[in-house]
Protein backbone atom coordinates (compact mmCIF):
# COMPACT_ATOMS: atom_id res chain seq x y z
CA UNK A 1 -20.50 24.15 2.08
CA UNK A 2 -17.87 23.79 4.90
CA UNK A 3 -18.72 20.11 5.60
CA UNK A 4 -18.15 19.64 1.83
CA UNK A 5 -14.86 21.78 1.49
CA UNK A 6 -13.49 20.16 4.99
CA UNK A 7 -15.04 17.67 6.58
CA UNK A 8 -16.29 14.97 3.78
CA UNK A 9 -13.42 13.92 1.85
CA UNK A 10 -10.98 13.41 5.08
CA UNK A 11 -13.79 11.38 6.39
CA UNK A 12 -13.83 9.37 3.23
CA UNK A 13 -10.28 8.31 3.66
CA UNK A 14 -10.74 7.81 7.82
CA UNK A 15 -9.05 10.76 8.76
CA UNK A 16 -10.11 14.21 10.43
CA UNK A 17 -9.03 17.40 8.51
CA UNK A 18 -5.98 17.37 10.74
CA UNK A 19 -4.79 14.20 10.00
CA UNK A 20 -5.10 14.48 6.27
CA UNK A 21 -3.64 18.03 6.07
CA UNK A 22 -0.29 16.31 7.27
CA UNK A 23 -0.84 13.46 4.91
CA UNK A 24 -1.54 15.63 2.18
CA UNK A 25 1.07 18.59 2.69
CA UNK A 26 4.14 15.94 2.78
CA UNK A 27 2.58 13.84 -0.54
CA UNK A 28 3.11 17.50 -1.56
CA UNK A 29 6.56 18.16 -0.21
CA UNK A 30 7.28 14.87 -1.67
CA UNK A 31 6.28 15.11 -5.06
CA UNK A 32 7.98 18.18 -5.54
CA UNK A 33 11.01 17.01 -4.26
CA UNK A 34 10.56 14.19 -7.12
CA UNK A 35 10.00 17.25 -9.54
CA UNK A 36 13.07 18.58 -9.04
CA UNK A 37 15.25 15.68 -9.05
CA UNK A 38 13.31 14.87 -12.30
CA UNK A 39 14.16 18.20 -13.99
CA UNK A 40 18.23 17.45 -12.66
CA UNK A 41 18.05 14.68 -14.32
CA UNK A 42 16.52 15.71 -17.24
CA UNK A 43 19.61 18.34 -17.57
CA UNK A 44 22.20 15.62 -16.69
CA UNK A 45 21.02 12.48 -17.14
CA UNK A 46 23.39 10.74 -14.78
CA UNK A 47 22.15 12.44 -12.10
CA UNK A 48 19.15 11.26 -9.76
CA UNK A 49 19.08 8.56 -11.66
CA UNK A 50 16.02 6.89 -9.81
CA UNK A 51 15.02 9.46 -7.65
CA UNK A 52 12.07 10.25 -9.22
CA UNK A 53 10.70 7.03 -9.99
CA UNK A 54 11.48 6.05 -6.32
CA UNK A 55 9.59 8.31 -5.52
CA UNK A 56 6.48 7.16 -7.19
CA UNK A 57 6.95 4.21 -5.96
CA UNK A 58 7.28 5.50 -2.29
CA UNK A 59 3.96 7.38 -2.60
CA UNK A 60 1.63 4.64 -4.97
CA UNK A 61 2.79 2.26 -1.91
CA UNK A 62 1.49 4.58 0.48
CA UNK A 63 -1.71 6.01 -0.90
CA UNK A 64 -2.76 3.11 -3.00
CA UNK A 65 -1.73 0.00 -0.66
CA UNK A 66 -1.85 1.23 2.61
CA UNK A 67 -4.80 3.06 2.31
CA UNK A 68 -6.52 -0.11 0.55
CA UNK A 69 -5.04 -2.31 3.75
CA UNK A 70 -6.58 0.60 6.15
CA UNK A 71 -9.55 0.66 4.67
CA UNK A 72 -9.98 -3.12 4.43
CA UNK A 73 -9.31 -2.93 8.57
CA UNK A 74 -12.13 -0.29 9.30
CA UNK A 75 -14.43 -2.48 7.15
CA UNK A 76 -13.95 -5.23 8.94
CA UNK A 77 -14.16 -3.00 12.81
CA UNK A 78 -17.58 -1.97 11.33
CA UNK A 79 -18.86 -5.19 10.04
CA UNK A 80 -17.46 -7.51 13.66
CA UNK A 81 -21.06 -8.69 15.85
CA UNK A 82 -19.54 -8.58 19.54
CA UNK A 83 -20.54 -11.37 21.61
CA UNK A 84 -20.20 -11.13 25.20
């Protein structure tokens, strides 16, 4: 149960629990951020404009690309034959 609630889905993305505690806690910090500029702008439209979908932007680029880019790099670590 504790491997499953801490250990196996930080491993999945090639982080410890530490690691993807920090990740996860400013996506967090982030998205709320985009939340409230959101509901500003929703009250006065020429307000935050593109804040929020800046913001999307910002965090698709980092969780989608640079995790795919990441994981592409730790494929390839596992998969080089070392010749000495």
């Amino acid at each position: 149960m504790f491997r499953r609630l801490f250990v196996d889905h930080p491993k999945s993305v090639d982080e410890n629990y530490f690691e993807h505690f920090a990740v996860a806690a400013k996506f967090g910090v982030t998205m709320i951020w985009g939340g409230l500029c959101a509901l500003v702008h929703a009250a006065v439209p020429g307000w935050c404009v593109t804040t929020g979908s800046r913001t999307i932007e910002r965090l698709n680029a980092i969780m989608v690309i640079q995790r795919r880019a990441k994981g592409r790099e730790v494929a390839q670590m596992q998969t080089v034959d070392w010749v000495i």
